[in-house]
C-alpha atoms as a PDB file:
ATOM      1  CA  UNK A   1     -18.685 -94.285  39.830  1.00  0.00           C
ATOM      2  CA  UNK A   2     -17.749 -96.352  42.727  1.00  0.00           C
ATOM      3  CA  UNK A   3     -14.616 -97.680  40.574  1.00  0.00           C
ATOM      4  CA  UNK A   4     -13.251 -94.348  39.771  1.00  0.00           C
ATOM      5  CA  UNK A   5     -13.439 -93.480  43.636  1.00  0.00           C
ATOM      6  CA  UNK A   6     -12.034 -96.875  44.749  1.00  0.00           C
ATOM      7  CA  UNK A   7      -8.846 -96.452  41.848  1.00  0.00           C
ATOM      8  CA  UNK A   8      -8.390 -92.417  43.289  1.00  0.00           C
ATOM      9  CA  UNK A   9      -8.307 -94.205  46.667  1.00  0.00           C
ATOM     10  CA  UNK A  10      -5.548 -96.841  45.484  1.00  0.00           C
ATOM     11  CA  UNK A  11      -3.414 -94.020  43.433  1.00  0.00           C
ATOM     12  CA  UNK A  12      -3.782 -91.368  45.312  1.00  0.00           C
ATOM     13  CA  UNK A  13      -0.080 -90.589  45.632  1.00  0.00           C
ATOM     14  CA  UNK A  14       0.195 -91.003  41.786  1.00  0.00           C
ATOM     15  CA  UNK A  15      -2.392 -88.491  41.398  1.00  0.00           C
ATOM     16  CA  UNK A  16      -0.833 -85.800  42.984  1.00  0.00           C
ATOM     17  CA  UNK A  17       2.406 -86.248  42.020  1.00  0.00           C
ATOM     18  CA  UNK A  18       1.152 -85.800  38.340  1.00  0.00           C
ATOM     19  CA  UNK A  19      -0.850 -83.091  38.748  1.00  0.00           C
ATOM     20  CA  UNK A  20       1.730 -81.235  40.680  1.00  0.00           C
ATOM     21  CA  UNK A  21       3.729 -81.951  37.731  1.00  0.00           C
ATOM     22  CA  UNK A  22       1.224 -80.348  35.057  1.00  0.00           C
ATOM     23  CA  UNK A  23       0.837 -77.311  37.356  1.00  0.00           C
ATOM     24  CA  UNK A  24       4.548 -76.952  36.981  1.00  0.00           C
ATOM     25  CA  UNK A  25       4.636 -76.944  33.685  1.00  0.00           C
ATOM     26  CA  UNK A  26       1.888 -74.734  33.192  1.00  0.00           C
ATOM     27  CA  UNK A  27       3.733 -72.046  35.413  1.00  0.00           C
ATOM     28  CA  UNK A  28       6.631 -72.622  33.583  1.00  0.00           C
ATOM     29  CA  UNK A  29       4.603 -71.495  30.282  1.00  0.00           C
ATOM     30  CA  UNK A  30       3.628 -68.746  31.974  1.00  0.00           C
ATOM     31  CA  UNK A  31       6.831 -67.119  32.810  1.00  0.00           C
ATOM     32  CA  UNK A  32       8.178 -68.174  29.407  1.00  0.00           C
ATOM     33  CA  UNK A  33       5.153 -66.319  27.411  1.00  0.00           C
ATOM     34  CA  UNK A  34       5.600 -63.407  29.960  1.00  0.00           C
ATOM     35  CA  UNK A  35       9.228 -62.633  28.953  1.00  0.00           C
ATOM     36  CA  UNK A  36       8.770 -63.343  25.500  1.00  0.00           C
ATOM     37  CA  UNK A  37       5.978 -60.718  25.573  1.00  0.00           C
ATOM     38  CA  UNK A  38       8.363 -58.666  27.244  1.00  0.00           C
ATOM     39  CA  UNK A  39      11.275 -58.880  24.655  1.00  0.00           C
ATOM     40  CA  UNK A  40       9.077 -58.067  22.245  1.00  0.00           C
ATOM     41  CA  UNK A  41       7.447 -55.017  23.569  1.00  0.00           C
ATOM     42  CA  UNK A  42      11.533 -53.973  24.317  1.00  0.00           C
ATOM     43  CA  UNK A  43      12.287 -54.639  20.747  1.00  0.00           C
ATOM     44  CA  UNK A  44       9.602 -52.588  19.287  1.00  0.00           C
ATOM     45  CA  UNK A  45      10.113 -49.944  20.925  1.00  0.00           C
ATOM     46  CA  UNK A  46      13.640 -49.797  20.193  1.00  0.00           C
ATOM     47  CA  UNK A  47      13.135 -50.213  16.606  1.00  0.00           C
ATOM     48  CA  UNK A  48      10.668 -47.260  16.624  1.00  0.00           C
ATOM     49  CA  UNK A  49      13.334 -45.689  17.993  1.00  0.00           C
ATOM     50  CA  UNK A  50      15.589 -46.647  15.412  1.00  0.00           C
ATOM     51  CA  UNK A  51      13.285 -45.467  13.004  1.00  0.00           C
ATOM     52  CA  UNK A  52      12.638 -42.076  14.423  1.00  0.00           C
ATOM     53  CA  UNK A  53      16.087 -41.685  14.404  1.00  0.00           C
ATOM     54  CA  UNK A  54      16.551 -42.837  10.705  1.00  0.00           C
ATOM     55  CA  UNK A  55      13.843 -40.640   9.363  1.00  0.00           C
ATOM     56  CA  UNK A  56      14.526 -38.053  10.706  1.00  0.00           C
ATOM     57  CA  UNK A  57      15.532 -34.749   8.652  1.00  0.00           C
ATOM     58  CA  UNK A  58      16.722 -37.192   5.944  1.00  0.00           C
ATOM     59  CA  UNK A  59      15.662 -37.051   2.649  1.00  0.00           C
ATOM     60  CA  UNK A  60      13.372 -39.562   1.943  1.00  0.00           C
ATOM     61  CA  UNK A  61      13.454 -40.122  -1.845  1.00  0.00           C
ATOM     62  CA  UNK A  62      16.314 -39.165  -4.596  1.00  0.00           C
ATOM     63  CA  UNK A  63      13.372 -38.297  -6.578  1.00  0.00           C
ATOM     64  CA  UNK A  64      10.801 -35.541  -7.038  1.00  0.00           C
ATOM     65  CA  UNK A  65       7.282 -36.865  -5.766  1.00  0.00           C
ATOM     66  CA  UNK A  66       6.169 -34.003  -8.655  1.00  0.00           C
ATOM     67  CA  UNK A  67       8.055 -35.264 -11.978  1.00  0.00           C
ATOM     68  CA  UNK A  68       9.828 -38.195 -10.583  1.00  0.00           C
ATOM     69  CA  UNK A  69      13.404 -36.639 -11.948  1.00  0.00           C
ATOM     70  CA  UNK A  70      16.591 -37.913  -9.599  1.00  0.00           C
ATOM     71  CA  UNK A  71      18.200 -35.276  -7.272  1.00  0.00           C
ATOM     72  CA  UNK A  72      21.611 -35.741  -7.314  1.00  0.00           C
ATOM     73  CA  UNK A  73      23.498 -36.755  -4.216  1.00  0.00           C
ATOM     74  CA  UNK A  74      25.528 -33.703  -3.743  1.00  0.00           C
ATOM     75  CA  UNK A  75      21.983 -31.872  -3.854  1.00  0.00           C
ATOM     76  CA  UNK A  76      20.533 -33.980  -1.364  1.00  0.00           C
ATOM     77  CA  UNK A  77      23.326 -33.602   1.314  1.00  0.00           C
ATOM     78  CA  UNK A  78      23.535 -29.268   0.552  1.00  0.00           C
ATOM     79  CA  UNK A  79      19.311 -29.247   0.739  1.00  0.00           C
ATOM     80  CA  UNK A  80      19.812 -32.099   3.695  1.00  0.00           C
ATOM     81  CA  UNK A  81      22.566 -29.631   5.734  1.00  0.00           C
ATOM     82  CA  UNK A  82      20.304 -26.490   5.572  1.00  0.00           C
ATOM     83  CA  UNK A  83      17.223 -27.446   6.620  1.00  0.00           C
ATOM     84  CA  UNK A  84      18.296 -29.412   9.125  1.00  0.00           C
ATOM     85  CA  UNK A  85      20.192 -26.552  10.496  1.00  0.00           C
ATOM     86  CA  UNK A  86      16.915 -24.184  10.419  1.00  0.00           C
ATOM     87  CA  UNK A  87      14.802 -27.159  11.910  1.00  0.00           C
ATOM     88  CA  UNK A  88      17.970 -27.909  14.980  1.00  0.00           C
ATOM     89  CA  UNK A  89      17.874 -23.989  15.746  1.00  0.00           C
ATOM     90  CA  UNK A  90      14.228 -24.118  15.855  1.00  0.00           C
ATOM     91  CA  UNK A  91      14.121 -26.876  18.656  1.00  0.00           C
ATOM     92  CA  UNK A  92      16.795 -25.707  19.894  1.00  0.00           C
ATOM     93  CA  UNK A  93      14.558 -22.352  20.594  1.00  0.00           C
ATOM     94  CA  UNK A  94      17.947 -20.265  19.046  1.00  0.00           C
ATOM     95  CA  UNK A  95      15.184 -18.332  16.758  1.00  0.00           C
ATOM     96  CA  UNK A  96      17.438 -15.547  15.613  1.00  0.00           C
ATOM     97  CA  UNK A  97      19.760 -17.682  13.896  1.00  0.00           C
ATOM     98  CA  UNK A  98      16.560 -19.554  12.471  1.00  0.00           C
ATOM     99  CA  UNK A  99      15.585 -16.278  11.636  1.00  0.00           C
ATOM    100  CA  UNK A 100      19.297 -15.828   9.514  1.00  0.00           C
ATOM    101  CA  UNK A 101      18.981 -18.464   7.146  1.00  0.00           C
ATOM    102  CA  UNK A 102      15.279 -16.928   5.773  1.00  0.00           C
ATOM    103  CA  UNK A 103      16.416 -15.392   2.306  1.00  0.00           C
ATOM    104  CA  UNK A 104      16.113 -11.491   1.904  1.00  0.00           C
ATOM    105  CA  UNK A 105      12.552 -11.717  -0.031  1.00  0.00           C
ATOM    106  CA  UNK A 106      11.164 -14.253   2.705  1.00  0.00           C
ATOM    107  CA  UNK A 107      11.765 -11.805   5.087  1.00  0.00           C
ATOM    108  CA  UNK A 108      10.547  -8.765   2.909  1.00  0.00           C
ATOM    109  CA  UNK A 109       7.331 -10.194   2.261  1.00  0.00           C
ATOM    110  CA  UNK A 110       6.606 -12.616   4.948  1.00  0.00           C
ATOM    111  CA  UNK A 111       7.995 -12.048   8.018  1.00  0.00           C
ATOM    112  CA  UNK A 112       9.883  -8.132   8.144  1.00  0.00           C
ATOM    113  CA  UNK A 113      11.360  -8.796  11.806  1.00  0.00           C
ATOM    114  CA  UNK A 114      12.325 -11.204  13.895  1.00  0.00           C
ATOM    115  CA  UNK A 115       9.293 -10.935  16.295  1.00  0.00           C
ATOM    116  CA  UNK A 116       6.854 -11.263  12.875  1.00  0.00           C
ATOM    117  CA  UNK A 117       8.696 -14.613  12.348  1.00  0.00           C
ATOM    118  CA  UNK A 118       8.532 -15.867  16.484  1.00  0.00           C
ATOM    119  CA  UNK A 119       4.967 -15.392  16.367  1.00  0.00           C
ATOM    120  CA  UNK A 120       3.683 -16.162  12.735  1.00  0.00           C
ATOM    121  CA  UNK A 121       5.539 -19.227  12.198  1.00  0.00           C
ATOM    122  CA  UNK A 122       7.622 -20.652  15.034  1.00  0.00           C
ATOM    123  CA  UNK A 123       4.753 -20.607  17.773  1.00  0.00           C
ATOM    124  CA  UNK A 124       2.768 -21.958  15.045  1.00  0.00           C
ATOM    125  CA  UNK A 125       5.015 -25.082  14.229  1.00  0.00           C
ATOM    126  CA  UNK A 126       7.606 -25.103  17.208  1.00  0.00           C
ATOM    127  CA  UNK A 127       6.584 -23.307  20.084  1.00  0.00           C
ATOM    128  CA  UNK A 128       9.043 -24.493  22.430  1.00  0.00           C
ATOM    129  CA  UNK A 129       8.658 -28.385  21.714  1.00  0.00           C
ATOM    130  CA  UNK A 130      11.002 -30.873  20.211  1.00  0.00           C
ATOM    131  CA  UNK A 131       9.648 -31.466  16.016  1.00  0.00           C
ATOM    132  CA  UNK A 132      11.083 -34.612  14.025  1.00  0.00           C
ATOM    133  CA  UNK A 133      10.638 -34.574  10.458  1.00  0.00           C
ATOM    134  CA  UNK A 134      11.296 -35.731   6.804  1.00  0.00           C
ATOM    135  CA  UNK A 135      12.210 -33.840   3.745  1.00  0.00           C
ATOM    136  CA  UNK A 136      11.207 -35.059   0.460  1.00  0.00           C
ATOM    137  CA  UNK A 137      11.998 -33.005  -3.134  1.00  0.00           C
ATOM    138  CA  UNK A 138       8.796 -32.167  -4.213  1.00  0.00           C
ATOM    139  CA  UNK A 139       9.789 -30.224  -7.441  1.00  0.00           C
ATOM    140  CA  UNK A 140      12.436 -28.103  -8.305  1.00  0.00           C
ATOM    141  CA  UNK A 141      14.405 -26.771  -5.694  1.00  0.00           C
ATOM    142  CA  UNK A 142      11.434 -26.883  -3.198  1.00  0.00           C
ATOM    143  CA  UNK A 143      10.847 -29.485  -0.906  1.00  0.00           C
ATOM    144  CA  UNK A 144       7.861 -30.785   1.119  1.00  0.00           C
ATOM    145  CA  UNK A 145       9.091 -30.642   4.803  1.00  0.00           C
ATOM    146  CA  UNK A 146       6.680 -32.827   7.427  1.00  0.00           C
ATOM    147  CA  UNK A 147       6.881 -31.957  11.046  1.00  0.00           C
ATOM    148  CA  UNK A 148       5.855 -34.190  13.811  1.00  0.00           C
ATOM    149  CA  UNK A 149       6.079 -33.993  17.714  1.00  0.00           C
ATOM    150  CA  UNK A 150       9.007 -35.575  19.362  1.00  0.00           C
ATOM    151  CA  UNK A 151       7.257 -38.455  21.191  1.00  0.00           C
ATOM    152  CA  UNK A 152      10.783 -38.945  22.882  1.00  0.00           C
ATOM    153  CA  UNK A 153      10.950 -36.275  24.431  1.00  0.00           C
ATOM    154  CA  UNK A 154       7.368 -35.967  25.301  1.00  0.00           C
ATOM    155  CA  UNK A 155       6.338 -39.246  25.887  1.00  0.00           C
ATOM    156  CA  UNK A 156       3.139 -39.053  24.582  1.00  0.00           C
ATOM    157  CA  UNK A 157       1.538 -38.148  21.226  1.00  0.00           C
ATOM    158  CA  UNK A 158      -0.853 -35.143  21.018  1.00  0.00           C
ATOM    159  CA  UNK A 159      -3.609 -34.604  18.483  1.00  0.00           C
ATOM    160  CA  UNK A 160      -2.968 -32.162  15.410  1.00  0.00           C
ATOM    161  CA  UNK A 161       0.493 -32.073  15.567  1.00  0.00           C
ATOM    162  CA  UNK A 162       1.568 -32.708  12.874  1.00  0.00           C
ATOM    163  CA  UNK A 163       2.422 -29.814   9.844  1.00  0.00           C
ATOM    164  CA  UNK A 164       3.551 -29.450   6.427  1.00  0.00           C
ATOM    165  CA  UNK A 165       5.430 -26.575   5.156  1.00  0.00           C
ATOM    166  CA  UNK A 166       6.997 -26.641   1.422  1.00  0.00           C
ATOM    167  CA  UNK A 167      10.479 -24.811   1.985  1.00  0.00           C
ATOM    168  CA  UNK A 168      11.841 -23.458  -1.626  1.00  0.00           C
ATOM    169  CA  UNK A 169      16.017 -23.506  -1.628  1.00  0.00           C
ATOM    170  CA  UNK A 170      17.376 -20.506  -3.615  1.00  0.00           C
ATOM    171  CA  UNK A 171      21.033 -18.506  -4.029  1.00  0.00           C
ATOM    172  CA  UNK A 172      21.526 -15.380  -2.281  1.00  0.00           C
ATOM    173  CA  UNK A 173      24.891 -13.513  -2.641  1.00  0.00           C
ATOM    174  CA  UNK A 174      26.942 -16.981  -3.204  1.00  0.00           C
ATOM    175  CA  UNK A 175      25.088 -18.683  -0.425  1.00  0.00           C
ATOM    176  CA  UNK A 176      21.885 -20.974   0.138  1.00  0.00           C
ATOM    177  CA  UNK A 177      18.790 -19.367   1.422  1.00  0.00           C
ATOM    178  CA  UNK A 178      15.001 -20.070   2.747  1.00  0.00           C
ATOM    179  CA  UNK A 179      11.781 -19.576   1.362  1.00  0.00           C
ATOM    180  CA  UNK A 180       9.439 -20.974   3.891  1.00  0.00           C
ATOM    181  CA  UNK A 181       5.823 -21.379   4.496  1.00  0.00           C
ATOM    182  CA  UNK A 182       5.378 -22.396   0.981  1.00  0.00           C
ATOM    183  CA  UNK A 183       6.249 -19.019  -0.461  1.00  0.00           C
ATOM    184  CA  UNK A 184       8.167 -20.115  -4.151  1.00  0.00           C
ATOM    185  CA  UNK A 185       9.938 -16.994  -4.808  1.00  0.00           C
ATOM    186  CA  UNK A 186       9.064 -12.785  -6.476  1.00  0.00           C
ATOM    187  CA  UNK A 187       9.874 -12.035  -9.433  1.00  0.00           C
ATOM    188  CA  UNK A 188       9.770  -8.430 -10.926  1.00  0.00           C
ATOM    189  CA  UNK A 189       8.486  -7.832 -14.053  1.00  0.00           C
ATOM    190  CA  UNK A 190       7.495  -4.353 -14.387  1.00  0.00           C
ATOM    191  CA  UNK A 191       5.623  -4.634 -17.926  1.00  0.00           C
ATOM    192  CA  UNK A 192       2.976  -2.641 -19.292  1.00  0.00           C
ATOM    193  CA  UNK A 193       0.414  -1.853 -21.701  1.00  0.00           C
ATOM    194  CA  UNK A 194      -1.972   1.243 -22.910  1.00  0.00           C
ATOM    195  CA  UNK A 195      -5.507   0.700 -24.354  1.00  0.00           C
ATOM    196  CA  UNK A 196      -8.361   3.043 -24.310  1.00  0.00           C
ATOM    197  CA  UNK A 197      -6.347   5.484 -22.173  1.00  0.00           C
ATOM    198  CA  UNK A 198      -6.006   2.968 -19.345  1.00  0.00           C
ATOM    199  CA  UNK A 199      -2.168   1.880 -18.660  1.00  0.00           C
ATOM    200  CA  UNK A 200      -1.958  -1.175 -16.715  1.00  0.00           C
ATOM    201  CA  UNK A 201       1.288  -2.065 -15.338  1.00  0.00           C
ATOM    202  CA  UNK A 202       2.658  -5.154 -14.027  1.00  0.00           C
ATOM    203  CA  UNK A 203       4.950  -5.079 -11.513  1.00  0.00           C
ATOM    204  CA  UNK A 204       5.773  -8.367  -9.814  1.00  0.00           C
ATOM    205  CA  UNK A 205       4.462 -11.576  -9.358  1.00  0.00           C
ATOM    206  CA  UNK A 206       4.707 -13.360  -5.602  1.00  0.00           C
ATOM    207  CA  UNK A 207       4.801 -17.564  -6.046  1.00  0.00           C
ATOM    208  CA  UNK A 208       3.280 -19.420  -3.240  1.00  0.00           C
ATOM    209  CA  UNK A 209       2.430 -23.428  -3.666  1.00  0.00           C
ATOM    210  CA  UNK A 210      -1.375 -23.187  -4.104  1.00  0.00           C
ATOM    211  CA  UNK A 211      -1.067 -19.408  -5.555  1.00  0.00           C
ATOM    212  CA  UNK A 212       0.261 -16.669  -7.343  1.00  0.00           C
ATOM    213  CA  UNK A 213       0.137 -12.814  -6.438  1.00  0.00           C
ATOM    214  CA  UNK A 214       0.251  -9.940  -8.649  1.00  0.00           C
ATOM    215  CA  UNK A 215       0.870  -6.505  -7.789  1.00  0.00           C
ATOM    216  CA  UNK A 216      -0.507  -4.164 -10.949  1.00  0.00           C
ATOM    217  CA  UNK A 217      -0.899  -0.661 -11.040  1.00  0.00           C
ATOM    218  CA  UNK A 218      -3.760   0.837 -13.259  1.00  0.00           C
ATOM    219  CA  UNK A 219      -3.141   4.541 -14.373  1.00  0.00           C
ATOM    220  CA  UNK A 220      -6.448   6.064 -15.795  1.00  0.00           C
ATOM    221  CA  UNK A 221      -5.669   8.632 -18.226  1.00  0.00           C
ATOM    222  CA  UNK A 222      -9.835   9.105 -18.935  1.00  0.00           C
ATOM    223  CA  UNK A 223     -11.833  11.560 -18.125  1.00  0.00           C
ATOM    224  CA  UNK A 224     -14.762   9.863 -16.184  1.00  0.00           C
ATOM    225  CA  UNK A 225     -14.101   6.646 -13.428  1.00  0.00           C
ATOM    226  CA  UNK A 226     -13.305   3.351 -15.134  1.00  0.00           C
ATOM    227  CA  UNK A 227     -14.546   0.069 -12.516  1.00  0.00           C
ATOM    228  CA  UNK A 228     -11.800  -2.862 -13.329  1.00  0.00           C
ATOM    229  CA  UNK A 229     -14.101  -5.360 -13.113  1.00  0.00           C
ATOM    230  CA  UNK A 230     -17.797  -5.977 -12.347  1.00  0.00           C
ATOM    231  CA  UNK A 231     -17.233  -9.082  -9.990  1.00  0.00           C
ATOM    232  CA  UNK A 232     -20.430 -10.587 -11.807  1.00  0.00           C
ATOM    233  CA  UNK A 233     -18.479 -13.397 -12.731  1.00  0.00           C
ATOM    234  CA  UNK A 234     -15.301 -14.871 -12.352  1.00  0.00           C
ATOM    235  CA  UNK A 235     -13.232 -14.947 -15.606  1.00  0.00           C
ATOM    236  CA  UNK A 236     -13.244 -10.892 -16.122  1.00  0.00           C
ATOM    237  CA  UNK A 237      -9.329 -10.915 -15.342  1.00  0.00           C
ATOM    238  CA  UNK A 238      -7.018 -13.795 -15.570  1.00  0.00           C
ATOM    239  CA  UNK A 239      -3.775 -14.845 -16.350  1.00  0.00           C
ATOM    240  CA  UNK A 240      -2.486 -17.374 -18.959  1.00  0.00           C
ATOM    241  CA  UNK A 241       0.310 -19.534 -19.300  1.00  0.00           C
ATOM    242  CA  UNK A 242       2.626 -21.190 -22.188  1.00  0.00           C
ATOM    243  CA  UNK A 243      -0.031 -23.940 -22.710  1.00  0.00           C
ATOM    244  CA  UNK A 244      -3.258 -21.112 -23.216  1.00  0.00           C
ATOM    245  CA  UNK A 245      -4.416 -22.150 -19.626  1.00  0.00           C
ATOM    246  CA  UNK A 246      -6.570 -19.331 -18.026  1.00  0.00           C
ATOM    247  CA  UNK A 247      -5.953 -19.199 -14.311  1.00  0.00           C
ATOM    248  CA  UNK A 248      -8.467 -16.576 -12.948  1.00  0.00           C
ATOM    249  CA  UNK A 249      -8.573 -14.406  -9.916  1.00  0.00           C
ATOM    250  CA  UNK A 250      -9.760 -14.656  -6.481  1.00  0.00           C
ATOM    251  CA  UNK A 251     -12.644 -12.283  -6.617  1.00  0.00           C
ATOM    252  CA  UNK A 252     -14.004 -13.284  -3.000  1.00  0.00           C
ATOM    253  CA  UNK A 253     -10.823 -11.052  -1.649  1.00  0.00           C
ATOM    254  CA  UNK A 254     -11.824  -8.141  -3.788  1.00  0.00           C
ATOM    255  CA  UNK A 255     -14.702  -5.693  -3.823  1.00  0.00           C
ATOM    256  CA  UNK A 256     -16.385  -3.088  -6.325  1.00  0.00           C
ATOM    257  CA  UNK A 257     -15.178  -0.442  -4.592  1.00  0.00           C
ATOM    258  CA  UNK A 258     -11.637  -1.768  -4.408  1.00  0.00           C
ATOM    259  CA  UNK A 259     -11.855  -1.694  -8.314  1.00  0.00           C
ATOM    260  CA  UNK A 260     -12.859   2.002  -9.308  1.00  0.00           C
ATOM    261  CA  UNK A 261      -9.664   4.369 -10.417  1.00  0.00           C
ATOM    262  CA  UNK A 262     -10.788   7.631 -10.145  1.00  0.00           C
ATOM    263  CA  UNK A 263      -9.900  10.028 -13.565  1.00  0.00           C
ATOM    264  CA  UNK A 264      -6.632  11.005 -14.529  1.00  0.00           C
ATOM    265  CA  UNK A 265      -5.395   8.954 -10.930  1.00  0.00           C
ATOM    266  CA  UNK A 266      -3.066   5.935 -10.574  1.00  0.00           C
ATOM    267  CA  UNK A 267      -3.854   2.986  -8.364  1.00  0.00           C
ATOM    268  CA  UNK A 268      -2.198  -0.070  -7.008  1.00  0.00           C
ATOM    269  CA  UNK A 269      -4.008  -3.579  -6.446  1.00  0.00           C
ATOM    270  CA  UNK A 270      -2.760  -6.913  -5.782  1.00  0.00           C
ATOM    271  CA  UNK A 271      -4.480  -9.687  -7.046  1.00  0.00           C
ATOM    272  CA  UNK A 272      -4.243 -13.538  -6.065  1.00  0.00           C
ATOM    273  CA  UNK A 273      -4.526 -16.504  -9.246  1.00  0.00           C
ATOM    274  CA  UNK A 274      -5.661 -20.011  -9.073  1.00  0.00           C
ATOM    275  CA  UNK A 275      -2.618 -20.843 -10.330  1.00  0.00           C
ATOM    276  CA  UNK A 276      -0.129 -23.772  -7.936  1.00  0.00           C
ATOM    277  CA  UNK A 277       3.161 -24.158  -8.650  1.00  0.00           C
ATOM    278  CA  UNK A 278       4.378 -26.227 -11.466  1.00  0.00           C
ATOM    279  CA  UNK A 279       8.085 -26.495 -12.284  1.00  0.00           C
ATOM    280  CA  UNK A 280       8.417 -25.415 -15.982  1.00  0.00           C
ATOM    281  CA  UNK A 281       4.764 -23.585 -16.446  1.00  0.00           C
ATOM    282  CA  UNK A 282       5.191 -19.753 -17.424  1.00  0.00           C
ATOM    283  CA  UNK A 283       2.662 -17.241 -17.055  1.00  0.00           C
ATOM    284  CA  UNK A 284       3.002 -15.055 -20.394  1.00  0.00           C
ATOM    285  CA  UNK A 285      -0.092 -12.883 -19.926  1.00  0.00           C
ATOM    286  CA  UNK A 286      -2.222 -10.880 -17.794  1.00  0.00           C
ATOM    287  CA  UNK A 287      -5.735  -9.820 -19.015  1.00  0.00           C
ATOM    288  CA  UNK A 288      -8.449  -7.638 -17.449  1.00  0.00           C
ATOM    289  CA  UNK A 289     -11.403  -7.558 -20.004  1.00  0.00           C
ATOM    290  CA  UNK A 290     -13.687  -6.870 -18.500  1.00  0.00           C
ATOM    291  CA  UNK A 291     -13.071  -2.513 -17.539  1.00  0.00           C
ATOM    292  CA  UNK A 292     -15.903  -0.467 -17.289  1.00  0.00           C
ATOM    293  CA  UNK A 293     -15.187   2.870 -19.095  1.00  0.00           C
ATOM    294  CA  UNK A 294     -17.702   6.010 -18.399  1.00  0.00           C
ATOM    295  CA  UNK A 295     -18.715   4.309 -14.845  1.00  0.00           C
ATOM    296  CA  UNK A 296     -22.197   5.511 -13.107  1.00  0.00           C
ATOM    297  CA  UNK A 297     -22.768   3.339 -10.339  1.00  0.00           C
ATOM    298  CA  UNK A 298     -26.574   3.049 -11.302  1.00  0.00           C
ATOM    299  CA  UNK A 299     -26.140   1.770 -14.719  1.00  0.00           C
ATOM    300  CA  UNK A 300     -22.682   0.299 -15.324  1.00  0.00           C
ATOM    301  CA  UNK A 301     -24.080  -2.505 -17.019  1.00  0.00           C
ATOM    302  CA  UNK A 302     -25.083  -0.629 -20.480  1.00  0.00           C
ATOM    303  CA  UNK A 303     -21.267   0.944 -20.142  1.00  0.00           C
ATOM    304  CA  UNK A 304     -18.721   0.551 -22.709  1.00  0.00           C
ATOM    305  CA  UNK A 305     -16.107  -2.074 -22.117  1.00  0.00           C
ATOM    306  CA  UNK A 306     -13.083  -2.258 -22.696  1.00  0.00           C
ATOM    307  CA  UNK A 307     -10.104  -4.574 -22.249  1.00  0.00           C
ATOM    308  CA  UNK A 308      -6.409  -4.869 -21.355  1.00  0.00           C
ATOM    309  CA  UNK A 309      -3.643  -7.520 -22.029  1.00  0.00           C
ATOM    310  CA  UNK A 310       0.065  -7.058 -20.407  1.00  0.00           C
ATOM    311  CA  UNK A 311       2.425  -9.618 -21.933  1.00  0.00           C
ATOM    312  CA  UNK A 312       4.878 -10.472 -19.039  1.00  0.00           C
END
């Protein structure tokens, strides 16, 4: 111990000087980590930038995320130039000419005015803040469209902003046309059948991505009240497709009372199936089996059935 004081005392001057030196250098560190931290953070957040920029409203695959068949590039840029036009009117809050590019049927079924379309789906997705998004094929000519917020112009994220809407590109007198808020497309059929003096007619079928509407009309040519269906179970009316699938109906939207026809009276009804869109799948029957002929509300059970298939 008294060594180490008595060589301090004789190189005291040395000391310093070196640990001035090593304080120097460990400023010097300092500053150098603290603008390399810096750079970094500056090129991050320029690259997410970048990448906000890059993704968005581009397509993000030449391929269907469905079937995996290649879009071809002159698809891609037509599907590319419409949407984005919908989605730069839309933050642009010029909602009537959003509202022009909806296809006729969109408009009959979904949204009948302008206002119905405001409220329904642009306060929904939009409401007057800035959306990025992507556009990827998902089969067909319908496309899986991803909106986010605009943390750009925000500056800050915000929970449960985020939505997906599957937008369906069709023709419409020569030009291109929405179906939005996953509706795939109507088609009118207007088919029909007779059995046991019941008609059933079917009159159009309304594509959506996770379902399909019908709209039938039931003419009962009897002379007592027929009931449709029980709603004991769930496979008393269905439809099935080119493979023999059954898709059966949502029954939790109907009710008994909903299915009675009254004698020698017509009635309409529309009626969701479990069935989500597939390119290529074709629904080639509807099928109510389950009718009650001669109903009596107390004892429809021991009734006489009967049953009805439409080919469509």
């Amino acid at each position: 111990m008294h060594n180490l004081l008595r060589y301090i005392r004789m190189n005291k001057s040395k000391l310093i000087k070196v640990a001035l030196i090593v304080a120097f250098l460990i400023i010097i560190l300092q500053v150098l980590n603290y603008i390399s931290g810096n750079k970094n953070n500056i090129e991050f957040s320029n690259d997410s930038s970048n990448i906000q920029k890059e993704t968005n409203g581009t397509i993000k695959s030449d391929k269907s995320a469905v079937s995996g068949t290649k879009v071809s590039e002159s698809v891609i840029k037509e599907v590319g130039n419409i949407i984005n036009t919908f989605v730069d009117y839309c933050n642009s809050e010029e909602i009537d000419k959003a509202y022009e590019l909806l296809s006729q049927e969109c408009k009959d079924i979904l949204y009948n005015n302008l206002d119905s379309f405001r409220e329904t789906y642009y306060n929904r997705i939009f409401n007057n803040r800035n959306r990025t998004y992507t556009i990827e094929n998902w089969t067909g000519n319908t496309y899986m469209v991803k909106f986010t917020e605009d943390l750009l112009s925000t500056g800050k994220a915000i929970n449960n902003s985020s939505y997906t809407d599957y937008i369906t590109i069709i023709d419409e007198n020569g030009e291109k046309k929405l179906n939005i808020n996953s509706l795939i497309g109507i088609k009118e059929i207007n088919k029909e059948k007779t059995e046991n003096d019941i008609k059933v007619k079917v009159l159009n079928s309304k594509k959506y991505m996770e379902y399909e509407e019908y709209e039938i009309e039931v003419t009962n040519y009897t002379n007592s009240t027929i009931l449709l269906d029980t709603l004991s179970d769930s496979k008393g009316i269905y439809i099935k497709d080119n493979k023999d699938n059954r898709h059966y109906a949502y029954k939790n939207e109907l009710s008994k009372e909903d299915m009675k026809v009254f004698s020698k009276n017509s009635k309409k009804f529309k009626i969701k199936f479990d069935n989500p869109y597939i390119t290529g799948r074709n629904i080639k029957t509807l099928c109510i089996s389950n009718i009650v002929l001669n109903y009596v509300e107390e004892n429809y059970g021991a009734s006489f059935k009967a049953k009805v298939s439409v080919d469509i």
